[in-house]
C-alpha atoms as a PDB file:
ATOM      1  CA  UNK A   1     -87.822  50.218  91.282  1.00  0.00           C
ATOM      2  CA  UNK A   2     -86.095  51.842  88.333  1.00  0.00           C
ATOM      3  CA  UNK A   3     -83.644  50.120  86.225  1.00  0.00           C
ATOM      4  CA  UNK A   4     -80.045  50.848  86.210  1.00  0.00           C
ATOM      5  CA  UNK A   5     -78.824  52.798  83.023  1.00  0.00           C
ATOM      6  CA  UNK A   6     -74.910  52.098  82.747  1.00  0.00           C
ATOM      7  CA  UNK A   7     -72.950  54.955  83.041  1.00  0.00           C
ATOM      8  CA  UNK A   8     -71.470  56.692  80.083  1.00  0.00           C
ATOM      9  CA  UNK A   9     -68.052  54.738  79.619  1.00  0.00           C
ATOM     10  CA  UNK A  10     -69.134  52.082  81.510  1.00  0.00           C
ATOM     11  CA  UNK A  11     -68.137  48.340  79.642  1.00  0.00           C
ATOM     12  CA  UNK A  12     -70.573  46.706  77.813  1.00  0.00           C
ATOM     13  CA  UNK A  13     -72.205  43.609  79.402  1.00  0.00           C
ATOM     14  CA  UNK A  14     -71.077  39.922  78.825  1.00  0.00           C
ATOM     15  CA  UNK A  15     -74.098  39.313  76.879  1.00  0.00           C
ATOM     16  CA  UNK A  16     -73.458  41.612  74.563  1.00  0.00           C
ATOM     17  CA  UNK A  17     -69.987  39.468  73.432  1.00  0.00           C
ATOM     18  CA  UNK A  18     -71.069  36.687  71.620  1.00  0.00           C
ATOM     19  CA  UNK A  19     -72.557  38.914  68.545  1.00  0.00           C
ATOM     20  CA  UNK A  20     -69.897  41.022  68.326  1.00  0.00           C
ATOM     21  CA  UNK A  21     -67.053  37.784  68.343  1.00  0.00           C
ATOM     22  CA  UNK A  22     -69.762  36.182  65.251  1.00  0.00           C
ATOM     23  CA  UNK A  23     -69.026  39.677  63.289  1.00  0.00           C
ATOM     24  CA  UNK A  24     -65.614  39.654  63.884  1.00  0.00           C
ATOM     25  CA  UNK A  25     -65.088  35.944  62.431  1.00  0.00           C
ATOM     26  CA  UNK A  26     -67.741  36.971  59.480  1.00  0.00           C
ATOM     27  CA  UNK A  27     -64.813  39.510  58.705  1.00  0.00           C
ATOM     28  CA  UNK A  28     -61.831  37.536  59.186  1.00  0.00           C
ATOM     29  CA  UNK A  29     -63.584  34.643  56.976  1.00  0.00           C
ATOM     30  CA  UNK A  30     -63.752  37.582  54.144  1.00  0.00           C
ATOM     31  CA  UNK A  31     -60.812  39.076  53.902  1.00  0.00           C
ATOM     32  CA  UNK A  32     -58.002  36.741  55.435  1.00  0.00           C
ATOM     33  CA  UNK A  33     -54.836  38.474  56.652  1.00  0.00           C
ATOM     34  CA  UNK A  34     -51.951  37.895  54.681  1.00  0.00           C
ATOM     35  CA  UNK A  35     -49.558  35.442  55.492  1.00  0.00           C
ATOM     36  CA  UNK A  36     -45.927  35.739  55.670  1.00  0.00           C
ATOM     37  CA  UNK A  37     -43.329  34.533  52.668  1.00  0.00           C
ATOM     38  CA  UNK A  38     -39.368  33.806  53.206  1.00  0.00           C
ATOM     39  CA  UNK A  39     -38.720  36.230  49.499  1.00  0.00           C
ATOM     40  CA  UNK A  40     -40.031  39.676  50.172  1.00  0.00           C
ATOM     41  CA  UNK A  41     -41.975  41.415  47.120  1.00  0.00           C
ATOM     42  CA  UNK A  42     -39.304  43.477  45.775  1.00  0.00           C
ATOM     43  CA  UNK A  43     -37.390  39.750  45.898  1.00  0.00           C
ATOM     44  CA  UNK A  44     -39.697  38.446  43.963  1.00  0.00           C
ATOM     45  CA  UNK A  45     -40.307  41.062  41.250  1.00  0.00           C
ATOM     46  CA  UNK A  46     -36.298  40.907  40.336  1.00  0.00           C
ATOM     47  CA  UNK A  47     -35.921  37.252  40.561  1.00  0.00           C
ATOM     48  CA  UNK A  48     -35.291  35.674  37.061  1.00  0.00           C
ATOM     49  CA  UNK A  49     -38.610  33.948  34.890  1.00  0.00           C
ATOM     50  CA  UNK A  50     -37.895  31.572  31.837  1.00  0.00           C
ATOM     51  CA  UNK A  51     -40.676  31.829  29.531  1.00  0.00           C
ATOM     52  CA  UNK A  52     -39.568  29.255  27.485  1.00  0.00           C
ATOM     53  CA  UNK A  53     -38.069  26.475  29.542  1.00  0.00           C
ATOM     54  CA  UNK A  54     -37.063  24.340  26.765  1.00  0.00           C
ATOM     55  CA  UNK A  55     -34.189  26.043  25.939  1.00  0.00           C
ATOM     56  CA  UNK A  56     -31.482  25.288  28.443  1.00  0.00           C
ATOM     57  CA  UNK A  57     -29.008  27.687  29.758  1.00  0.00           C
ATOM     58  CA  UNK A  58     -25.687  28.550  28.434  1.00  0.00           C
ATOM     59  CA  UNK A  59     -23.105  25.772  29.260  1.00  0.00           C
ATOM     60  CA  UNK A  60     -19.862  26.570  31.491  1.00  0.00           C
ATOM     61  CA  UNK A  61     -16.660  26.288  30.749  1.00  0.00           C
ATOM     62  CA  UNK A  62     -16.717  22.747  33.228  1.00  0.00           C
ATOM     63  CA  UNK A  63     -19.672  21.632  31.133  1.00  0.00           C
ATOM     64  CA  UNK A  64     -18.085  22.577  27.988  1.00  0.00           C
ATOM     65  CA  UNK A  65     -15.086  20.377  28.658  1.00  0.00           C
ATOM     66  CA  UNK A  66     -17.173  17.651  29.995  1.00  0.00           C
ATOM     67  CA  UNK A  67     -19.475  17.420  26.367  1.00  0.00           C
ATOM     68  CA  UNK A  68     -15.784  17.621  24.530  1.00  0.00           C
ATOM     69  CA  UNK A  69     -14.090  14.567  26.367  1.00  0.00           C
ATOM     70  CA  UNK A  70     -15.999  11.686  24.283  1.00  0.00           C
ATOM     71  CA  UNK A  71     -14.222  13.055  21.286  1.00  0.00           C
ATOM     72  CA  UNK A  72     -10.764  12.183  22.674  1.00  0.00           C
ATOM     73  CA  UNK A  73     -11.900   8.346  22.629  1.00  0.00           C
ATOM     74  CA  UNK A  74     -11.922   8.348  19.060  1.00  0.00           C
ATOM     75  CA  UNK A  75      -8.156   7.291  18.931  1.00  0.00           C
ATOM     76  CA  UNK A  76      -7.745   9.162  15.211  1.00  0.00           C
ATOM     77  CA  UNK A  77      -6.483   7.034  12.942  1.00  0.00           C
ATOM     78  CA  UNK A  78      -5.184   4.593  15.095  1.00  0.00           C
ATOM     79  CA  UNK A  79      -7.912   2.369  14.019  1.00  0.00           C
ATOM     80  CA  UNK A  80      -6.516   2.101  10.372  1.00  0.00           C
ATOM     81  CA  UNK A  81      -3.371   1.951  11.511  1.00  0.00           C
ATOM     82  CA  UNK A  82      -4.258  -1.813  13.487  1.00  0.00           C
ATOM     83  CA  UNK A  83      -6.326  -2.745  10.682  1.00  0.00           C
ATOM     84  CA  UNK A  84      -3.108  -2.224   8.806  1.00  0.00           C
ATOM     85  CA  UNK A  85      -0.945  -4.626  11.044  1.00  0.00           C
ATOM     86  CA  UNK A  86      -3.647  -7.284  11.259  1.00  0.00           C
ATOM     87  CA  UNK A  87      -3.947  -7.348   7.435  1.00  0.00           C
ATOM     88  CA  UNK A  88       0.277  -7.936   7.001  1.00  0.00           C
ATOM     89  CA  UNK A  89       0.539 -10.312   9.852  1.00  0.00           C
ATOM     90  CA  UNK A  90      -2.670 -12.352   9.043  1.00  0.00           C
ATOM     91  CA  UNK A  91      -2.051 -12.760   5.236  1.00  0.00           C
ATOM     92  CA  UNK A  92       1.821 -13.495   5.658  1.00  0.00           C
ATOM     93  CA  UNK A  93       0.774 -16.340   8.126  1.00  0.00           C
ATOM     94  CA  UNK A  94      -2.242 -17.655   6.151  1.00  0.00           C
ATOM     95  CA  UNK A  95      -0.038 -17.447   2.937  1.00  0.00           C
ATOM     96  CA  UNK A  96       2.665 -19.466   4.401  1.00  0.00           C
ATOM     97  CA  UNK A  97       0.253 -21.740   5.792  1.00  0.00           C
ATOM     98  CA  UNK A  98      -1.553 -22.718   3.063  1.00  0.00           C
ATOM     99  CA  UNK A  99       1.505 -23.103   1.212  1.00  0.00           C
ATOM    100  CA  UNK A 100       2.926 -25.924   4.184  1.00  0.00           C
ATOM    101  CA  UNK A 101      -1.611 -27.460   3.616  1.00  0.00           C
ATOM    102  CA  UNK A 102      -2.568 -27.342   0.501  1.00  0.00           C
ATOM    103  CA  UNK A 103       1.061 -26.529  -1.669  1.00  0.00           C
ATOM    104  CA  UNK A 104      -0.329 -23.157  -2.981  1.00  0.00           C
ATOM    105  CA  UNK A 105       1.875 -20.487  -4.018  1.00  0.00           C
ATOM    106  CA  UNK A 106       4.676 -22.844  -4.814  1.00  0.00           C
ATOM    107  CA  UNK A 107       4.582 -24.576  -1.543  1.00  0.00           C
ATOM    108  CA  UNK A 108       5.702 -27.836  -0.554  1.00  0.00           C
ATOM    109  CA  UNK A 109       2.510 -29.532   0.471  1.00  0.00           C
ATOM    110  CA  UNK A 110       1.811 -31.609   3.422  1.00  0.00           C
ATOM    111  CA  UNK A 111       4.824 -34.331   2.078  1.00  0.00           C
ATOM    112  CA  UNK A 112       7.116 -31.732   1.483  1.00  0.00           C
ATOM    113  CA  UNK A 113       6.112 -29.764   5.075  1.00  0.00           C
ATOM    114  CA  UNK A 114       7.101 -33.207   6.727  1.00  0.00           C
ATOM    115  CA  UNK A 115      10.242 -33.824   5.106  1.00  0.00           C
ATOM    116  CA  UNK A 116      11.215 -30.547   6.022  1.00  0.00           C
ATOM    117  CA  UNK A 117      10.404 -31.072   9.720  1.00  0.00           C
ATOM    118  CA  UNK A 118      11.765 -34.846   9.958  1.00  0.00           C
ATOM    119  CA  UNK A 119      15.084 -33.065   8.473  1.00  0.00           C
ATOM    120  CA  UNK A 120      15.263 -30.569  10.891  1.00  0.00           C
ATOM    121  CA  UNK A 121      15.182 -33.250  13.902  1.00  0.00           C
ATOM    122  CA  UNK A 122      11.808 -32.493  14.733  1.00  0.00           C
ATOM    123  CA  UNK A 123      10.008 -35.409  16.371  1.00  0.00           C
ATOM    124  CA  UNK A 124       6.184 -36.285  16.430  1.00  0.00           C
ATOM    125  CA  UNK A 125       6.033 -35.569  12.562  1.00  0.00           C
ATOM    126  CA  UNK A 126       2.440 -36.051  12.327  1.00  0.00           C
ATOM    127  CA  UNK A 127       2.041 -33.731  15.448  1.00  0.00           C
ATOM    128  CA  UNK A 128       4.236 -31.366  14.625  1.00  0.00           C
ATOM    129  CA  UNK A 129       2.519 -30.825  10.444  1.00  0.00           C
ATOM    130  CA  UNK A 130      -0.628 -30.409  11.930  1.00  0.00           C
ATOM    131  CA  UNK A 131       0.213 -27.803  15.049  1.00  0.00           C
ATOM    132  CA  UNK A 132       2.271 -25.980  12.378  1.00  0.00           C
ATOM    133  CA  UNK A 133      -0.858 -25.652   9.423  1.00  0.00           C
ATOM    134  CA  UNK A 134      -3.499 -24.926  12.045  1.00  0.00           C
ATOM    135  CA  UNK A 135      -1.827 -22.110  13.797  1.00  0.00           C
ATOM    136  CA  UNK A 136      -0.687 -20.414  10.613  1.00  0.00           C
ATOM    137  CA  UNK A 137      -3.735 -21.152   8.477  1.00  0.00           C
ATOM    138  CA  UNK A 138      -6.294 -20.622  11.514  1.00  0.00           C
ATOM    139  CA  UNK A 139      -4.192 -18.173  13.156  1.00  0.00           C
ATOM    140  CA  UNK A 140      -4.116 -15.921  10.060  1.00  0.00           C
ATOM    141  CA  UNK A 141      -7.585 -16.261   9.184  1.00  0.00           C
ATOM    142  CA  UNK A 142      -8.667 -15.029  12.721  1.00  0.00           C
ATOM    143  CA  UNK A 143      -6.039 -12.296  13.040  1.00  0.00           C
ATOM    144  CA  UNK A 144      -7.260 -10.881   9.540  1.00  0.00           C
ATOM    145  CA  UNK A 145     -10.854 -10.608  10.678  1.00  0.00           C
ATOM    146  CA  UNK A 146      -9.788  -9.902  13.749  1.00  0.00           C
ATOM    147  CA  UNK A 147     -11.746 -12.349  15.523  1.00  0.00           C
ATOM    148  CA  UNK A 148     -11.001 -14.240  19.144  1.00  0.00           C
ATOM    149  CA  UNK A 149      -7.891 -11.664  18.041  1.00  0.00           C
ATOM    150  CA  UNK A 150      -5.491 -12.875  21.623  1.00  0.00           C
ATOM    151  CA  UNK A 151      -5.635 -16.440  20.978  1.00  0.00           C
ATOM    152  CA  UNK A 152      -5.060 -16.349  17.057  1.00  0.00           C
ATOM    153  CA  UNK A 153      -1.604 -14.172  17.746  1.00  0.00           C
ATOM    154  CA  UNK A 154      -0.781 -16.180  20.477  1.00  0.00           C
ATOM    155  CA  UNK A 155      -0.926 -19.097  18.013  1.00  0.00           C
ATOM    156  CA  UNK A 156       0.819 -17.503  15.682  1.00  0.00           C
ATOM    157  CA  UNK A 157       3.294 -15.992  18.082  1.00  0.00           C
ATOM    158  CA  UNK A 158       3.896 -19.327  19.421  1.00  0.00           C
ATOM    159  CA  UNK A 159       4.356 -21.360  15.602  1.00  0.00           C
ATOM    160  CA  UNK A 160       6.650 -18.574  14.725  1.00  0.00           C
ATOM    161  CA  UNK A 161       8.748 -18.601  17.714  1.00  0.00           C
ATOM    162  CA  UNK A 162       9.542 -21.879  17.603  1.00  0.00           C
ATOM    163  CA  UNK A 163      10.719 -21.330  13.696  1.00  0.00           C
ATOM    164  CA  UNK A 164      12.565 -18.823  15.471  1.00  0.00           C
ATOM    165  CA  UNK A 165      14.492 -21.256  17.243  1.00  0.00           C
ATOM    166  CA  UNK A 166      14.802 -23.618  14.550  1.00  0.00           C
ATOM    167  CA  UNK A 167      16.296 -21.222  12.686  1.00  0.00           C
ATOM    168  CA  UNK A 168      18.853 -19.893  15.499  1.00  0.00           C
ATOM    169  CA  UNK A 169      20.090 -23.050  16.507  1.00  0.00           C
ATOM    170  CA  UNK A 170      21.376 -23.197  13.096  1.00  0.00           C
ATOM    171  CA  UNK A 171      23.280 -20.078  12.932  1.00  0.00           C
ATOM    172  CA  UNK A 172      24.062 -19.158  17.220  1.00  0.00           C
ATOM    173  CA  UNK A 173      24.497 -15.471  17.323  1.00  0.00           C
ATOM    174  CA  UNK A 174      21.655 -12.758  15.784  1.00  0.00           C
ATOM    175  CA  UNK A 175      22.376 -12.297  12.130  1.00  0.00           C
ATOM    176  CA  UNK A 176      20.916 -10.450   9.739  1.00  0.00           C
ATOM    177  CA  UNK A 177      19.742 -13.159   7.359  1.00  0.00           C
ATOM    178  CA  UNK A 178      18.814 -16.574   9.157  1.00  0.00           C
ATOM    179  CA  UNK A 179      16.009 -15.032  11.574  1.00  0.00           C
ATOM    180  CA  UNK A 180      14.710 -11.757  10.233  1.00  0.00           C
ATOM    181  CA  UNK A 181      11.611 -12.024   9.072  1.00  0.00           C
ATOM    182  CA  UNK A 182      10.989 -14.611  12.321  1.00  0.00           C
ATOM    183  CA  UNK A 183      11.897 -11.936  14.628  1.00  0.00           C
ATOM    184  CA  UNK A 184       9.439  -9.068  12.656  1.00  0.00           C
ATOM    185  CA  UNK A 185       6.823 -11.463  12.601  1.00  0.00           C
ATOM    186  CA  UNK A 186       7.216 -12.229  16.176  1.00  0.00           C
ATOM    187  CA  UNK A 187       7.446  -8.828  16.930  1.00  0.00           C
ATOM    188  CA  UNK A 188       4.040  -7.901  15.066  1.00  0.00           C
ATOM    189  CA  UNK A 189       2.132 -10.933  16.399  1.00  0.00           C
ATOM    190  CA  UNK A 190       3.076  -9.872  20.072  1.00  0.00           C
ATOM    191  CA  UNK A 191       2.604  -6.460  19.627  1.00  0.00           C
ATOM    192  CA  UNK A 192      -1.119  -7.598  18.395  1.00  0.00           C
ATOM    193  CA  UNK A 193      -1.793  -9.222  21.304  1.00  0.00           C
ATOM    194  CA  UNK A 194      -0.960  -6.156  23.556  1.00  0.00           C
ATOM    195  CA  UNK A 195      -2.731  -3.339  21.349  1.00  0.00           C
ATOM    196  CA  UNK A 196      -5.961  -5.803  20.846  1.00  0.00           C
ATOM    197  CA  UNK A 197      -7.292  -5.696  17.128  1.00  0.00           C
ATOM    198  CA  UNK A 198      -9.171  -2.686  17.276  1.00  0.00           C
ATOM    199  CA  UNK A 199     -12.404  -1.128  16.667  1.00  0.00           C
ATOM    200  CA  UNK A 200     -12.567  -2.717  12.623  1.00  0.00           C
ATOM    201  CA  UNK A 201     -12.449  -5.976  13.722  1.00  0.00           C
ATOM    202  CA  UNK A 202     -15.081  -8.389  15.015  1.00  0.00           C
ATOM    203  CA  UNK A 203     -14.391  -8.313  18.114  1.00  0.00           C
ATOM    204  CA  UNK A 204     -14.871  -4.568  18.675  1.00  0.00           C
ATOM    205  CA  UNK A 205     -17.204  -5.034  21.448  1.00  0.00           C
ATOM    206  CA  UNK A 206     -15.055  -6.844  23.470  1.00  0.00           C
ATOM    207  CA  UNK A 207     -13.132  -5.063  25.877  1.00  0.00           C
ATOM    208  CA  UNK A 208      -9.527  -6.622  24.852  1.00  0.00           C
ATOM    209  CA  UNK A 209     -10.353  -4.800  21.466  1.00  0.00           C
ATOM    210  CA  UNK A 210      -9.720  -1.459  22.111  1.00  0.00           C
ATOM    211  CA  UNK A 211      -8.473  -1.293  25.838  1.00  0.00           C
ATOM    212  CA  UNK A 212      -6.724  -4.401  26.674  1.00  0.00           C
ATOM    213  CA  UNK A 213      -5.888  -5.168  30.187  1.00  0.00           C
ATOM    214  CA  UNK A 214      -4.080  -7.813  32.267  1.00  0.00           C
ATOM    215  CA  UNK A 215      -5.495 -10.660  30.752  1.00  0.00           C
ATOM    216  CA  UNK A 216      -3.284  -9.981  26.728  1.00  0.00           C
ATOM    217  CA  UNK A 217      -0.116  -9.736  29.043  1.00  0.00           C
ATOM    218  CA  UNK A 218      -1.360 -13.225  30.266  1.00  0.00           C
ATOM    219  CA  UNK A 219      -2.196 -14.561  26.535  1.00  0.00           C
ATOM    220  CA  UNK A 220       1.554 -13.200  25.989  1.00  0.00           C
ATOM    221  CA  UNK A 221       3.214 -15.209  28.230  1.00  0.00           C
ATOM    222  CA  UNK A 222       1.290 -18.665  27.935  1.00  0.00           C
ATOM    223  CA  UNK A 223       2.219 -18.280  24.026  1.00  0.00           C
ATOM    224  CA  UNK A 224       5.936 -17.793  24.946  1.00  0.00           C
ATOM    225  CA  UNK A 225       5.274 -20.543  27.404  1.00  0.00           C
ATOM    226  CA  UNK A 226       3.857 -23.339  24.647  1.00  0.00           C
ATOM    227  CA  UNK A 227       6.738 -21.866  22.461  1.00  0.00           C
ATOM    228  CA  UNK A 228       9.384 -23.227  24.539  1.00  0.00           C
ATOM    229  CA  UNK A 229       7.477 -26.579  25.741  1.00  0.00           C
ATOM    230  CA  UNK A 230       6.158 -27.354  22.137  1.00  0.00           C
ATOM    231  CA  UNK A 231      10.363 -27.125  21.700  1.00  0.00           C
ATOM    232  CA  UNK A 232      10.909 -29.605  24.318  1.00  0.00           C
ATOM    233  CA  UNK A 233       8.648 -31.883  23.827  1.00  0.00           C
ATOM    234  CA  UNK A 234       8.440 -31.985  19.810  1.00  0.00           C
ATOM    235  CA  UNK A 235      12.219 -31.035  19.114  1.00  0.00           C
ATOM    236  CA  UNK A 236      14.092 -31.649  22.321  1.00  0.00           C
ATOM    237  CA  UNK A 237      16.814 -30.226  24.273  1.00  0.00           C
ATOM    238  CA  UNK A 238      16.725 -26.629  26.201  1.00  0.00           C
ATOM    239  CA  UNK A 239      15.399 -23.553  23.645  1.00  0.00           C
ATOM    240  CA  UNK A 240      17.591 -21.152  26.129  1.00  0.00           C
ATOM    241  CA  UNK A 241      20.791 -22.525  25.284  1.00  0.00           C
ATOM    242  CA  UNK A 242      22.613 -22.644  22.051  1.00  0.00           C
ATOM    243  CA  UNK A 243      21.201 -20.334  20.095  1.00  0.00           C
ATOM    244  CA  UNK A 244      23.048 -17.071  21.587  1.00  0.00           C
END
C-alpha cells in the first residue's frame, strides 16, 4: 500500500503542534508585548519634571498667611510696657518695705512700724509687723524679677488693701488725699496679676506669663479674700462697712 499524501489545504497533523507552540513561546520570551499604563504617552510627555527637587514650589496665598501668623505673637512692645509696671510696683513696695524692716530711706524701723500699727488699733502686733515687711519686701522683690509673679501681687495686693482700709475708715467717703496712692497701687498690683509679668521676667516659660488663664482670676480673688479676713482677724470689725 501507498501512503496517504494530505491534500493541499488539508490541516497539519497534531504532531506537528508541539514545535511550532516551543517557537511561538521562544518569541514571546524575546520580545514581550507591551503592557498597558493608566497615563497615555502623549500624558506623559506633557506632565511636569522637577530637575531640581530641592527647591520647593511657590507658596499660596493660604501658605503665605499661615508662615506670617507667628509674627502676630510677638505682642510689640507690650513686653516693655509690663516690664515697665513691674519695675514701679515692685520698687515702690520693696522701698516702703524696707523702710517699715530695716528704717532705710528715713523709715521708722521695726519699733516705729509697731507703734504705728498698735496706734491704729491693729491687734496681733507681732503678727501684723511681720505679714506687713514680708509681703512688701518679698512681694516687691519677686514682682521686680518677675518671679512666682501671681503670688507676689497677690501679696502685695492683699498688704495694700488692707492699708486701704486703714486708711478709709479714717476718712468714710473716696477723697482725693487719704487713699490715692493705695488705690493706684492696688490697681497696678491687680492688674499684674491679670496681664501675668511677661516675656522679661523669669517666669516667661510659664504659661501665666504671657497668656494667663482662669487660675490669675483665682489668685485675684483669694488676695481680696485674705485682704478682708487678715482685717477681721488682725483689726476687727466688718471691712464692708464704714468706710463708704
Amino acid at each position: 500500500m501507498e501512503p496517504e499524501v494530505p491534500a493541499a489545504g488539508a490541516a497539519t497533523p497534531a504532531a506537528a503542534t508541539p514545535a511550532a507552540g516551543a517557537t511561538a513561546a521562544a518569541d514571546a520570551a524575546d520580545h514581550p508585548a507591551p503592557q498597558p499604563t493608566s497615563v497615555s504617552e502623549g500624558e506623559a510627555a506633557d506632565a511636569p519634571t522637577y530637575a531640581f527637587a530641592s527647591i520647593p514650589p511657590a507658596p499660596t496665598n493660604g501658605d503665605g498667611e499661615r508662615r506670617r501668623r507667628p509674627r502676630e505673637c510677638r505682642r510689640g512692645t507690650t513686653e516693655l510696657g509690663l516690664l515697665g509696671l513691674r519695675l514701679t510696683v515692685g520698687l515702690t513696695f520693696l522701698y516702703h518695705g524696707l523702710q517699715k524692716l530695716a528704717g532705710w530711706f528715713h523709715g521708722p524701723g521695726l519699733d516705729g512700724t509697731r507703734q504705728m500699727l498698735e496706734h491704729g488699733g491693729w491687734k496681733h502686733i507681732e503678727l501684723s509687723t511681720a505679714m506687713l515687711t514680708v509681703s512688701e519686701v518679698g512681694g516687691g522683690a519677686l514682682i521686680i524679677l518677675g518671679l512666682a509673679t501671681p503670688l507676689a501681687a497677690g501679696a502685695v495686693l492683699a498688704s495694700i488693701s488692707t492699708a486701704w482700709l486703714w486708711k478709709q475708715g479714717m476718712a468714710p467717703d473716696f477723697q482725693y488725699r487719704p487713699v490715692e496712692l493705695e488705690s493706684i497701687l492696688a490697681g497696678a498690683a491687680a492688674s499684674l496679676i491679670l496681664t501675668g509679668p511677661g516675656r522679661l521676667s523669669f517666669d516667661r516659660n510659664r504659661g501665666w506669663a504671657v497668656r494667663p488663664s482662669w487660675g490669675s482670676f483665682v489668685c485675684l480673688i483669694l488676695a481680696l479674700a485674705a485682704a478682708a479676713a487678715g482685717w477681721i482677724f488682725l483689726h476687727g470689725g466688718n471691712p464692708f462697712v464704714g468706710i463708704f
